[in-house]
PDB file of N, CA and C in Angstrom:
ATOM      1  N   UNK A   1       0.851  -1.180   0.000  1.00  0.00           N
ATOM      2  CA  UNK A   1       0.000   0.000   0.000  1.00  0.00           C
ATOM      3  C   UNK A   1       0.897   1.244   0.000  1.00  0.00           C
ATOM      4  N   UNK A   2       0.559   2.251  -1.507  1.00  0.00           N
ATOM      5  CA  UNK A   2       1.497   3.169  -1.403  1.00  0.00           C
ATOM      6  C   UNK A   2       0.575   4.606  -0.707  1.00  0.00           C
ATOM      7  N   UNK A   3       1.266   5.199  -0.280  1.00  0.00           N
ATOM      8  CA  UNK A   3       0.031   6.605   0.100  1.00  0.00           C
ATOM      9  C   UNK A   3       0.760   7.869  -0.807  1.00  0.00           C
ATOM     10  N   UNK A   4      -0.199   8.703  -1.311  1.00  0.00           N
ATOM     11  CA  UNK A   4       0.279   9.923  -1.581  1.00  0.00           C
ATOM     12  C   UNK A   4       1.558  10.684  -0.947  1.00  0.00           C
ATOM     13  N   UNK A   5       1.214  10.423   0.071  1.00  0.00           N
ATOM     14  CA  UNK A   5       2.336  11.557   0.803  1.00  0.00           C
ATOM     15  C   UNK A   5       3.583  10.941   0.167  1.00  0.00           C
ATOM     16  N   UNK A   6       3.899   9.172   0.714  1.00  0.00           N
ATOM     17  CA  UNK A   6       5.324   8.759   0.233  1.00  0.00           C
ATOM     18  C   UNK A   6       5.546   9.190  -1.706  1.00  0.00           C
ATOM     19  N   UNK A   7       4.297   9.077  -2.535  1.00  0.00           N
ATOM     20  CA  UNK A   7       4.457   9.588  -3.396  1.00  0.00           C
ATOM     21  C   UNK A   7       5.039  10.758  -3.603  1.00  0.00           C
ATOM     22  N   UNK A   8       4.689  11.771  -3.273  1.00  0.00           N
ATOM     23  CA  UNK A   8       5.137  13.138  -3.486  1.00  0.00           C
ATOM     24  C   UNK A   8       6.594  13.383  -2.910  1.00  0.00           C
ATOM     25  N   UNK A   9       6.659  12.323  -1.644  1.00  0.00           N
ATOM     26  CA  UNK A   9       8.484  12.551  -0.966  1.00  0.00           C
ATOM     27  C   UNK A   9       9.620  12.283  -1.835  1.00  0.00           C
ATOM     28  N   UNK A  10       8.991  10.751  -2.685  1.00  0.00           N
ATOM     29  CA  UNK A  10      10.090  10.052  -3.350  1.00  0.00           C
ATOM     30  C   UNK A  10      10.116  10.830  -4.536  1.00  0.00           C
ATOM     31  N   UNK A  11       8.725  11.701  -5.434  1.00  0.00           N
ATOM     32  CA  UNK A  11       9.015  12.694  -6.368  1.00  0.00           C
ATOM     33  C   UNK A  11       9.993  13.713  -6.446  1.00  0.00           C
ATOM     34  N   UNK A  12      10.222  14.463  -4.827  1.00  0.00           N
ATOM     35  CA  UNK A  12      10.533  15.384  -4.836  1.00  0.00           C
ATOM     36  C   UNK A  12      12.002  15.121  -4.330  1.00  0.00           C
ATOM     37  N   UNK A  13      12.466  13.905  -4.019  1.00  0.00           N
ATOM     38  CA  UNK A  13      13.710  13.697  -3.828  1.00  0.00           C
ATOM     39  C   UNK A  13      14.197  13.478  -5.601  1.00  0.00           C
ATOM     40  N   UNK A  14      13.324  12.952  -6.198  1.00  0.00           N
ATOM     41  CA  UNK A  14      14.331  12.258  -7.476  1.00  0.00           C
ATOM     42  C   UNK A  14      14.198  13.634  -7.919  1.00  0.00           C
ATOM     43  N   UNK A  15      13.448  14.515  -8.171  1.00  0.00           N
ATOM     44  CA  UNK A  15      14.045  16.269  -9.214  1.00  0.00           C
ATOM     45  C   UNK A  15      14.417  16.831  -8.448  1.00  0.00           C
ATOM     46  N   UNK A  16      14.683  16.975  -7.062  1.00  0.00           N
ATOM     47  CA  UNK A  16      15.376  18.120  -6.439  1.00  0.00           C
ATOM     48  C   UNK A  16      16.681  17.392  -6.059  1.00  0.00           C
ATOM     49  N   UNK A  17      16.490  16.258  -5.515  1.00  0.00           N
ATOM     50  CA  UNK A  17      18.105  15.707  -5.349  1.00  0.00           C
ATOM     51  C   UNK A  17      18.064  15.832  -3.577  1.00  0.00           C
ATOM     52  N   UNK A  18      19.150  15.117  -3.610  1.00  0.00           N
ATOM     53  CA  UNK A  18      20.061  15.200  -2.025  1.00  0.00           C
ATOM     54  C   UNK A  18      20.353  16.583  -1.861  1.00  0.00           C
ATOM     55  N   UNK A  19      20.024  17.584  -0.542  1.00  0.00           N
ATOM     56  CA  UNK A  19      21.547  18.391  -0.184  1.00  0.00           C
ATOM     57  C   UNK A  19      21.906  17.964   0.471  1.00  0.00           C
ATOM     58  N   UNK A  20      23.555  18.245   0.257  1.00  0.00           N
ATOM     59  CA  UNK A  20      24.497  17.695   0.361  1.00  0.00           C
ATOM     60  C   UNK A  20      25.463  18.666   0.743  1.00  0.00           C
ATOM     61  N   UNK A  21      25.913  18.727   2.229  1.00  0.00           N
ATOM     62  CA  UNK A  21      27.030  19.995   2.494  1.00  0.00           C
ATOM     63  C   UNK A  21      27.946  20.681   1.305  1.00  0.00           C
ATOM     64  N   UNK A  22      28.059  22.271   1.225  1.00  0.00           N
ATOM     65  CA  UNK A  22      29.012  22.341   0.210  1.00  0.00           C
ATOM     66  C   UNK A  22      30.721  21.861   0.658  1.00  0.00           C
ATOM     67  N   UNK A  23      31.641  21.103   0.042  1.00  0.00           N
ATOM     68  CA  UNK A  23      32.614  21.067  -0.073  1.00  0.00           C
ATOM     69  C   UNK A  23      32.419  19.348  -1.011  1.00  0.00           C
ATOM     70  N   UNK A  24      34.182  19.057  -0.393  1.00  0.00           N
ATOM     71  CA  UNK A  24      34.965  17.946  -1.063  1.00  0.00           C
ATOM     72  C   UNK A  24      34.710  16.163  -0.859  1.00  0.00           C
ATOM     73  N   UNK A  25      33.946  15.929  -1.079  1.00  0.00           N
ATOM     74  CA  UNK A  25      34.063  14.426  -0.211  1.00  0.00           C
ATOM     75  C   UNK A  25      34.663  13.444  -1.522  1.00  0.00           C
ATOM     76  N   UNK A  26      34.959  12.005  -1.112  1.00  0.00           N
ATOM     77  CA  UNK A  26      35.758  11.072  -1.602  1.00  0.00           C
ATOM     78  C   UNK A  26      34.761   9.551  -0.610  1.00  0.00           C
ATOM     79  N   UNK A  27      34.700   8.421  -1.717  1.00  0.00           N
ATOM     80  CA  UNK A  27      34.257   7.505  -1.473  1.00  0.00           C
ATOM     81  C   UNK A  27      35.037   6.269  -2.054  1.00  0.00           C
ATOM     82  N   UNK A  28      35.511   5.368  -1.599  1.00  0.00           N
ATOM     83  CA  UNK A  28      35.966   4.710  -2.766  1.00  0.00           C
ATOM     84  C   UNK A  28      35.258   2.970  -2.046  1.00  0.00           C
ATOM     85  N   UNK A  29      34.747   2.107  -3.377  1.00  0.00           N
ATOM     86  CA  UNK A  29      34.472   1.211  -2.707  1.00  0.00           C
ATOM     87  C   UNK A  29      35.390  -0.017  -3.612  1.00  0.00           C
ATOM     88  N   UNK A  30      34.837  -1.073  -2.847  1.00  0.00           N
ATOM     89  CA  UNK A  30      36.182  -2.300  -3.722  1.00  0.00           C
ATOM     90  C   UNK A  30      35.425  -2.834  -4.855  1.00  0.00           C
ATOM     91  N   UNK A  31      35.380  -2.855  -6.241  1.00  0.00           N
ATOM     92  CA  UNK A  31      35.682  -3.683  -7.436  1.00  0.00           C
ATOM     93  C   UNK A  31      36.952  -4.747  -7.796  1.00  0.00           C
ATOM     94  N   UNK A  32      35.905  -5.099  -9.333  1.00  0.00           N
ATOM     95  CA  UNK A  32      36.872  -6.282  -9.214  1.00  0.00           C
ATOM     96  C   UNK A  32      37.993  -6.104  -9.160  1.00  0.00           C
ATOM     97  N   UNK A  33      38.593  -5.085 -10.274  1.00  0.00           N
ATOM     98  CA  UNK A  33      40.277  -4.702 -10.262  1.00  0.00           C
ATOM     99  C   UNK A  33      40.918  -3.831  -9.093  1.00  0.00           C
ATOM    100  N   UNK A  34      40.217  -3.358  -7.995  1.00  0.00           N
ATOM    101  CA  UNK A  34      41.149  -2.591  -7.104  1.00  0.00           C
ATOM    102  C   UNK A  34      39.720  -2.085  -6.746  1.00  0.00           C
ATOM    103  N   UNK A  35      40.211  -0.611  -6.096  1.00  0.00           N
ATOM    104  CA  UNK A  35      39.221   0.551  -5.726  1.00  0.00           C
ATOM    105  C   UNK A  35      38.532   1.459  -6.616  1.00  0.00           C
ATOM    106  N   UNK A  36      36.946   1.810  -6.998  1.00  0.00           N
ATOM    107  CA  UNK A  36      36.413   2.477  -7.454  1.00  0.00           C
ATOM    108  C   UNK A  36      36.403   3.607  -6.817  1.00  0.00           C
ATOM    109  N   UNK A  37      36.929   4.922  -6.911  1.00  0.00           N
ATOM    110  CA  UNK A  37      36.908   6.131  -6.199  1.00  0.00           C
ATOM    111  C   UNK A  37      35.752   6.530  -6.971  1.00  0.00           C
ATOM    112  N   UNK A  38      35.551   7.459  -6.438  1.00  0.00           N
ATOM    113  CA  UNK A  38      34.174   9.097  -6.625  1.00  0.00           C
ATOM    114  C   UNK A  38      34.633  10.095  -5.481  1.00  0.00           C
ATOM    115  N   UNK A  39      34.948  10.872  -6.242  1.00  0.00           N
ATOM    116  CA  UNK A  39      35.187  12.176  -5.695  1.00  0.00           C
ATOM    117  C   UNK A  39      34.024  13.471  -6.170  1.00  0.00           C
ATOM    118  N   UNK A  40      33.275  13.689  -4.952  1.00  0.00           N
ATOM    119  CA  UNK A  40      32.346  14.843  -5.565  1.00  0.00           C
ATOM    120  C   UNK A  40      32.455  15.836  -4.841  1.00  0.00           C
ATOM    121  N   UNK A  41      32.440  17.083  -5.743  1.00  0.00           N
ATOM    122  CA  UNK A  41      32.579  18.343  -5.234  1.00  0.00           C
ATOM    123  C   UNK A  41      30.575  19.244  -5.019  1.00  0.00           C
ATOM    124  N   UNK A  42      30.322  19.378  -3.937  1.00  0.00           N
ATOM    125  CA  UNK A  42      29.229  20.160  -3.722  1.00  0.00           C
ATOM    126  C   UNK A  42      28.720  21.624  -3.546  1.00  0.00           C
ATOM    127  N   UNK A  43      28.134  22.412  -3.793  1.00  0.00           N
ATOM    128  CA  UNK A  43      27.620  23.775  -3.720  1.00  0.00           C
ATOM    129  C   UNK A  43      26.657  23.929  -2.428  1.00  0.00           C
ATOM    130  N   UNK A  44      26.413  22.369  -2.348  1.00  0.00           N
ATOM    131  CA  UNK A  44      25.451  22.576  -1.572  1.00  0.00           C
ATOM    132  C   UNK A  44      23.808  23.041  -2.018  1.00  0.00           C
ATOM    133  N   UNK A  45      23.840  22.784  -3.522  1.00  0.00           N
ATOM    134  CA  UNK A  45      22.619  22.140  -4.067  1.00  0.00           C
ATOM    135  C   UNK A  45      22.244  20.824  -4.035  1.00  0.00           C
ATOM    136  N   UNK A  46      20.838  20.479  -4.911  1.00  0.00           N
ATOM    137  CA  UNK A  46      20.302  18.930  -4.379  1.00  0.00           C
ATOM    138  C   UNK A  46      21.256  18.367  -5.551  1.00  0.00           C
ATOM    139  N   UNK A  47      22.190  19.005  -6.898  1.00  0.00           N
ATOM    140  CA  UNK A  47      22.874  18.130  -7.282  1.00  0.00           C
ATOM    141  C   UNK A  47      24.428  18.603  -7.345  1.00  0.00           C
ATOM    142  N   UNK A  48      25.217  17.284  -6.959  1.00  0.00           N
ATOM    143  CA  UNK A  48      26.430  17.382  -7.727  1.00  0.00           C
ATOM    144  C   UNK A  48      27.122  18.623  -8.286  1.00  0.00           C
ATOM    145  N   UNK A  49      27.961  19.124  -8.029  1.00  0.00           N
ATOM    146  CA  UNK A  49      28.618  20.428  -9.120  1.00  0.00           C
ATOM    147  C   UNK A  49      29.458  19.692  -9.642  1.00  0.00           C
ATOM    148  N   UNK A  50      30.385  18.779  -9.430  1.00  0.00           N
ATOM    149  CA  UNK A  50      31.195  18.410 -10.150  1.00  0.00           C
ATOM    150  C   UNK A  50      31.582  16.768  -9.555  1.00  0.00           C
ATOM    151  N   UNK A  51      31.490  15.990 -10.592  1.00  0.00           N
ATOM    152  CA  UNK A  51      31.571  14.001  -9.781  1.00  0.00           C
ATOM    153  C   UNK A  51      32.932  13.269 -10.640  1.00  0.00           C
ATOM    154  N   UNK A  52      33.926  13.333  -9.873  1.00  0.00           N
ATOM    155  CA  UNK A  52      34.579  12.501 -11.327  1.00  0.00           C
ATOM    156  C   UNK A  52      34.533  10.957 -10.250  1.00  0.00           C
ATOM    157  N   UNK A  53      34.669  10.073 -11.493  1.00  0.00           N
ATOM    158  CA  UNK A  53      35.165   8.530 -11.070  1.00  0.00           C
ATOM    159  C   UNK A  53      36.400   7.996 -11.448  1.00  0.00           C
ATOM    160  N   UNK A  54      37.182   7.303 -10.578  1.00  0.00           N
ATOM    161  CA  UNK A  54      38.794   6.882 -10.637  1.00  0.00           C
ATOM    162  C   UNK A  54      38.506   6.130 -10.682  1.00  0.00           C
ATOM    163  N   UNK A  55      38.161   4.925 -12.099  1.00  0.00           N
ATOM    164  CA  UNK A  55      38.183   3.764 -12.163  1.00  0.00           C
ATOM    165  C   UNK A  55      39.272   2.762 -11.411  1.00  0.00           C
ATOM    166  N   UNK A  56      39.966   1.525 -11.793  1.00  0.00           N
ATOM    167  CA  UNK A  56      40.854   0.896 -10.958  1.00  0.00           C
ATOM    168  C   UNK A  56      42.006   0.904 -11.565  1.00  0.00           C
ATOM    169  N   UNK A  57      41.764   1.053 -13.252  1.00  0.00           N
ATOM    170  CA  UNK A  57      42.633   0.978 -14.086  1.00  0.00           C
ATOM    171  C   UNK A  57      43.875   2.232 -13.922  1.00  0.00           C
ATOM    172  N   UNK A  58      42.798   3.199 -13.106  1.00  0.00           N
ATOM    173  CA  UNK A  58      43.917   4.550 -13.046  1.00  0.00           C
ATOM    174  C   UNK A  58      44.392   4.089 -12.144  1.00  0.00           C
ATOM    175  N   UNK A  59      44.527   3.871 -10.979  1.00  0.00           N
ATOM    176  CA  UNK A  59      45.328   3.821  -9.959  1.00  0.00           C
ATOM    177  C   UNK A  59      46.133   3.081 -10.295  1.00  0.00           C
ATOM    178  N   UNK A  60      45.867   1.805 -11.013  1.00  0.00           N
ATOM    179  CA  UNK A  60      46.822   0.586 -11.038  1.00  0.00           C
ATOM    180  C   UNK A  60      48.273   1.132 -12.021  1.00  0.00           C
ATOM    181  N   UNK A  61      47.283   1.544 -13.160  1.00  0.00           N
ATOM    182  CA  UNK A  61      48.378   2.571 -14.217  1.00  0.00           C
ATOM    183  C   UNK A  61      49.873   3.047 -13.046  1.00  0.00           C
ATOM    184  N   UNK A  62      49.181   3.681 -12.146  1.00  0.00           N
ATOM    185  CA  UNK A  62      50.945   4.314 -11.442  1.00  0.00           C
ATOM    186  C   UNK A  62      51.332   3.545 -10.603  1.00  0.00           C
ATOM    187  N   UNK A  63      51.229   2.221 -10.962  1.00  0.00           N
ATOM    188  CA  UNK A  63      52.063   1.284 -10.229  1.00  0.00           C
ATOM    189  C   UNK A  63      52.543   0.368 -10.544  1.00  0.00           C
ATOM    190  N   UNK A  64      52.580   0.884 -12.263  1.00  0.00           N
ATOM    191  CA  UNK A  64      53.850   0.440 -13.375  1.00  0.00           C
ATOM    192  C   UNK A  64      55.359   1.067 -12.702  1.00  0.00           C
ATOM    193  N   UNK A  65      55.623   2.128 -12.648  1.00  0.00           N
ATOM    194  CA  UNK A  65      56.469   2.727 -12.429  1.00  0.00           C
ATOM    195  C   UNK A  65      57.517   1.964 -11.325  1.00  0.00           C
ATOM    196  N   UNK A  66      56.717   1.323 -10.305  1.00  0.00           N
ATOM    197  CA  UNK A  66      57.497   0.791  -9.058  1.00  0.00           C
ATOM    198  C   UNK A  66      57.471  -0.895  -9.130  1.00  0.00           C
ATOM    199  N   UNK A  67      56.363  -1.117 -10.050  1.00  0.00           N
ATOM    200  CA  UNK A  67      56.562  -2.634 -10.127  1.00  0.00           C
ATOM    201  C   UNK A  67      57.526  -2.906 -11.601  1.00  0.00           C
ATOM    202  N   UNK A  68      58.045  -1.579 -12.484  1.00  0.00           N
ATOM    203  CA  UNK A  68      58.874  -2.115 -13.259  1.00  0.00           C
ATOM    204  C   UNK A  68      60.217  -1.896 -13.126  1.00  0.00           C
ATOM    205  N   UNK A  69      60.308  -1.303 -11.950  1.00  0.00           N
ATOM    206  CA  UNK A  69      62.029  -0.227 -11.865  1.00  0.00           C
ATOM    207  C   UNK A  69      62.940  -1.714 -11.881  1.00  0.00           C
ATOM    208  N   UNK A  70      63.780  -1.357 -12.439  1.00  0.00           N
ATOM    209  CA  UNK A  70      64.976  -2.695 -12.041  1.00  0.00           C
ATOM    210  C   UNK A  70      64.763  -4.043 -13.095  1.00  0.00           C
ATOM    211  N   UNK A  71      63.866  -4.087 -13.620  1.00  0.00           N
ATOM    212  CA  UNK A  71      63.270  -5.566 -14.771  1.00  0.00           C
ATOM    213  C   UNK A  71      63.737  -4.615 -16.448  1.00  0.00           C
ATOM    214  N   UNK A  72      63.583  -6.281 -16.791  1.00  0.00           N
ATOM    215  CA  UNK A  72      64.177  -6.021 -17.943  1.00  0.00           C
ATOM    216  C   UNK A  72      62.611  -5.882 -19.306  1.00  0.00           C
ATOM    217  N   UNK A  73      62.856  -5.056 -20.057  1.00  0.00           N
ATOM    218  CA  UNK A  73      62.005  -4.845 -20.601  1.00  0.00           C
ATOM    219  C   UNK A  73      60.875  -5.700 -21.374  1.00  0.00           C
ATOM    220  N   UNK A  74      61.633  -7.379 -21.390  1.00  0.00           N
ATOM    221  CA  UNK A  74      59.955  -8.143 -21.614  1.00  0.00           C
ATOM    222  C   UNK A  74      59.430  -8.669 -20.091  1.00  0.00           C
ATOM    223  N   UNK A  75      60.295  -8.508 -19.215  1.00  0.00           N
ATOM    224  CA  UNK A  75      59.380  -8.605 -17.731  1.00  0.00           C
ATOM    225  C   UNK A  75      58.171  -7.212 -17.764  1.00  0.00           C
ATOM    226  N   UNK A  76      58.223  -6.414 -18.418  1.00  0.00           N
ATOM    227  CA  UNK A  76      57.581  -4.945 -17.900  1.00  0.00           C
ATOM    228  C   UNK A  76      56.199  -5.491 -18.851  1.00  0.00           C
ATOM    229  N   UNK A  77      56.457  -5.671 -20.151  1.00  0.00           N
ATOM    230  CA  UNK A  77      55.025  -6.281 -20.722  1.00  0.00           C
ATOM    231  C   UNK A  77      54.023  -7.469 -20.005  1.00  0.00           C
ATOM    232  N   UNK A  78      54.492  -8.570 -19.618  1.00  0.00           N
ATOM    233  CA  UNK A  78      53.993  -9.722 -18.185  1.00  0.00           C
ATOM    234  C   UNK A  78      53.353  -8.552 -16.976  1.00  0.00           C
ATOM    235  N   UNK A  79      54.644  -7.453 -17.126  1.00  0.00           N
ATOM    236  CA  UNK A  79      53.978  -6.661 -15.233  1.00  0.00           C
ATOM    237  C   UNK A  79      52.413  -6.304 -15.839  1.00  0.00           C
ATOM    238  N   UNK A  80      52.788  -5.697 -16.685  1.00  0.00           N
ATOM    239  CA  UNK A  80      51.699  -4.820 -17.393  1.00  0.00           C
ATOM    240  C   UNK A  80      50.441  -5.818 -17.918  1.00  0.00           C
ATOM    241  N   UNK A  81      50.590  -6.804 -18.589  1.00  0.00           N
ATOM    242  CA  UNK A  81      49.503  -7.912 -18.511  1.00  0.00           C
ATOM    243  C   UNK A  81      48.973  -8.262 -17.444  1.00  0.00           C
ATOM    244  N   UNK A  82      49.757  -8.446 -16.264  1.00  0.00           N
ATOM    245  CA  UNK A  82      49.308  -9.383 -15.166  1.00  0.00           C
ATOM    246  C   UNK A  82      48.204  -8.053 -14.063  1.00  0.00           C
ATOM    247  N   UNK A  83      48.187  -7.237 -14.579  1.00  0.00           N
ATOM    248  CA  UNK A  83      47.746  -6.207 -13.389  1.00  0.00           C
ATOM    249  C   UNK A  83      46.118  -5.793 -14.507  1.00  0.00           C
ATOM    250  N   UNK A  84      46.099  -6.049 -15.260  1.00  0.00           N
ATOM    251  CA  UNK A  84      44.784  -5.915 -16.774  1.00  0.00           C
ATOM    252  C   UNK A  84      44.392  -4.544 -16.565  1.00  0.00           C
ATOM    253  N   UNK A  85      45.434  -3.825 -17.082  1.00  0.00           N
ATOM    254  CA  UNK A  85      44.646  -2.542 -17.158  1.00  0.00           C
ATOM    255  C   UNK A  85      43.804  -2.264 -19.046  1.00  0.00           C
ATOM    256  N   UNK A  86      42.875  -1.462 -18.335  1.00  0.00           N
ATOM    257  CA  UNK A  86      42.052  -1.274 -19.216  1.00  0.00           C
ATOM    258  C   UNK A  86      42.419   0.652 -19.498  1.00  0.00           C
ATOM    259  N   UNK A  87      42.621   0.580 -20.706  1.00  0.00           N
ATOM    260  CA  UNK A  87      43.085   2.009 -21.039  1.00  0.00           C
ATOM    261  C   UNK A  87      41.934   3.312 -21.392  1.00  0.00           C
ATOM    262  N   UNK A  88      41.085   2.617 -21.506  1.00  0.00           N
ATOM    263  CA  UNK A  88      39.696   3.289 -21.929  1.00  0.00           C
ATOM    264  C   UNK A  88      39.245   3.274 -20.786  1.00  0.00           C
ATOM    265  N   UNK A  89      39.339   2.916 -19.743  1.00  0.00           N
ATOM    266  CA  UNK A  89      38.835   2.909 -18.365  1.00  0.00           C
ATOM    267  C   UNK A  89      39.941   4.400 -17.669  1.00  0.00           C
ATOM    268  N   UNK A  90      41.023   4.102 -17.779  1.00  0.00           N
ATOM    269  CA  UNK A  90      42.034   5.509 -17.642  1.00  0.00           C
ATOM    270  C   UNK A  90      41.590   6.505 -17.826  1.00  0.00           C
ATOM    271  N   UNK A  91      41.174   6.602 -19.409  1.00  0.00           N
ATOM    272  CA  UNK A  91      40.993   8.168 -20.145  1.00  0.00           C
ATOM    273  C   UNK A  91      39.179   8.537 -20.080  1.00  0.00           C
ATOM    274  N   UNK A  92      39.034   8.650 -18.816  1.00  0.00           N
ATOM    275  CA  UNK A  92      37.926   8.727 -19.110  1.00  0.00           C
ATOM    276  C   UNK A  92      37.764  10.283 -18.774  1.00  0.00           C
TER     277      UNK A  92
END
Protein backbone atom coordinates (compact mmCIF):
# COMPACT_ATOMS: atom_id res chain seq x y z
CA UNK A 1 0.00 0.00 0.00
CA UNK A 2 1.50 3.17 -1.40
CA UNK A 3 0.03 6.61 0.10
CA UNK A 4 0.28 9.92 -1.58
CA UNK A 5 2.34 11.56 0.80
CA UNK A 6 5.32 8.76 0.23
CA UNK A 7 4.46 9.59 -3.40
CA UNK A 8 5.14 13.14 -3.49
CA UNK A 9 8.48 12.55 -0.97
CA UNK A 10 10.09 10.05 -3.35
CA UNK A 11 9.01 12.69 -6.37
CA UNK A 12 10.53 15.38 -4.84
CA UNK A 13 13.71 13.70 -3.83
CA UNK A 14 14.33 12.26 -7.48
CA UNK A 15 14.05 16.27 -9.21
CA UNK A 16 15.38 18.12 -6.44
CA UNK A 17 18.10 15.71 -5.35
CA UNK A 18 20.06 15.20 -2.03
CA UNK A 19 21.55 18.39 -0.18
CA UNK A 20 24.50 17.69 0.36
CA UNK A 21 27.03 19.99 2.49
CA UNK A 22 29.01 22.34 0.21
CA UNK A 23 32.61 21.07 -0.07
CA UNK A 24 34.97 17.95 -1.06
CA UNK A 25 34.06 14.43 -0.21
CA UNK A 26 35.76 11.07 -1.60
CA UNK A 27 34.26 7.50 -1.47
CA UNK A 28 35.97 4.71 -2.77
CA UNK A 29 34.47 1.21 -2.71
CA UNK A 30 36.18 -2.30 -3.72
CA UNK A 31 35.68 -3.68 -7.44
CA UNK A 32 36.87 -6.28 -9.21
CA UNK A 33 40.28 -4.70 -10.26
CA UNK A 34 41.15 -2.59 -7.10
CA UNK A 35 39.22 0.55 -5.73
CA UNK A 36 36.41 2.48 -7.45
CA UNK A 37 36.91 6.13 -6.20
CA UNK A 38 34.17 9.10 -6.62
CA UNK A 39 35.19 12.18 -5.69
CA UNK A 40 32.35 14.84 -5.56
CA UNK A 41 32.58 18.34 -5.23
CA UNK A 42 29.23 20.16 -3.72
CA UNK A 43 27.62 23.77 -3.72
CA UNK A 44 25.45 22.58 -1.57
CA UNK A 45 22.62 22.14 -4.07
CA UNK A 46 20.30 18.93 -4.38
CA UNK A 47 22.87 18.13 -7.28
CA UNK A 48 26.43 17.38 -7.73
CA UNK A 49 28.62 20.43 -9.12
CA UNK A 50 31.20 18.41 -10.15
CA UNK A 51 31.57 14.00 -9.78
CA UNK A 52 34.58 12.50 -11.33
CA UNK A 53 35.16 8.53 -11.07
CA UNK A 54 38.79 6.88 -10.64
CA UNK A 55 38.18 3.76 -12.16
CA UNK A 56 40.85 0.90 -10.96
CA UNK A 57 42.63 0.98 -14.09
CA UNK A 58 43.92 4.55 -13.05
CA UNK A 59 45.33 3.82 -9.96
CA UNK A 60 46.82 0.59 -11.04
CA UNK A 61 48.38 2.57 -14.22
CA UNK A 62 50.95 4.31 -11.44
CA UNK A 63 52.06 1.28 -10.23
CA UNK A 64 53.85 0.44 -13.38
CA UNK A 65 56.47 2.73 -12.43
CA UNK A 66 57.50 0.79 -9.06
CA UNK A 67 56.56 -2.63 -10.13
CA UNK A 68 58.87 -2.12 -13.26
CA UNK A 69 62.03 -0.23 -11.87
CA UNK A 70 64.98 -2.70 -12.04
CA UNK A 71 63.27 -5.57 -14.77
CA UNK A 72 64.18 -6.02 -17.94
CA UNK A 73 62.00 -4.85 -20.60
CA UNK A 74 59.96 -8.14 -21.61
CA UNK A 75 59.38 -8.61 -17.73
CA UNK A 76 57.58 -4.94 -17.90
CA UNK A 77 55.02 -6.28 -20.72
CA UNK A 78 53.99 -9.72 -18.18
CA UNK A 79 53.98 -6.66 -15.23
CA UNK A 80 51.70 -4.82 -17.39
CA UNK A 81 49.50 -7.91 -18.51
CA UNK A 82 49.31 -9.38 -15.17
CA UNK A 83 47.75 -6.21 -13.39
CA UNK A 84 44.78 -5.91 -16.77
CA UNK A 85 44.65 -2.54 -17.16
CA UNK A 86 42.05 -1.27 -19.22
CA UNK A 87 43.09 2.01 -21.04
CA UNK A 88 39.70 3.29 -21.93
CA UNK A 89 38.84 2.91 -18.37
CA UNK A 90 42.03 5.51 -17.64
CA UNK A 91 40.99 8.17 -20.15
CA UNK A 92 37.93 8.73 -19.11
Amino acid sequence: DVSMEALIHHFKLVTEGFHVPAGLGYHGIEASKGELGFFIYSDGSGVPYRLHVHGPSFNNLFAIAKMCKHHMLADIVTNIGSIDIVLGEVDR
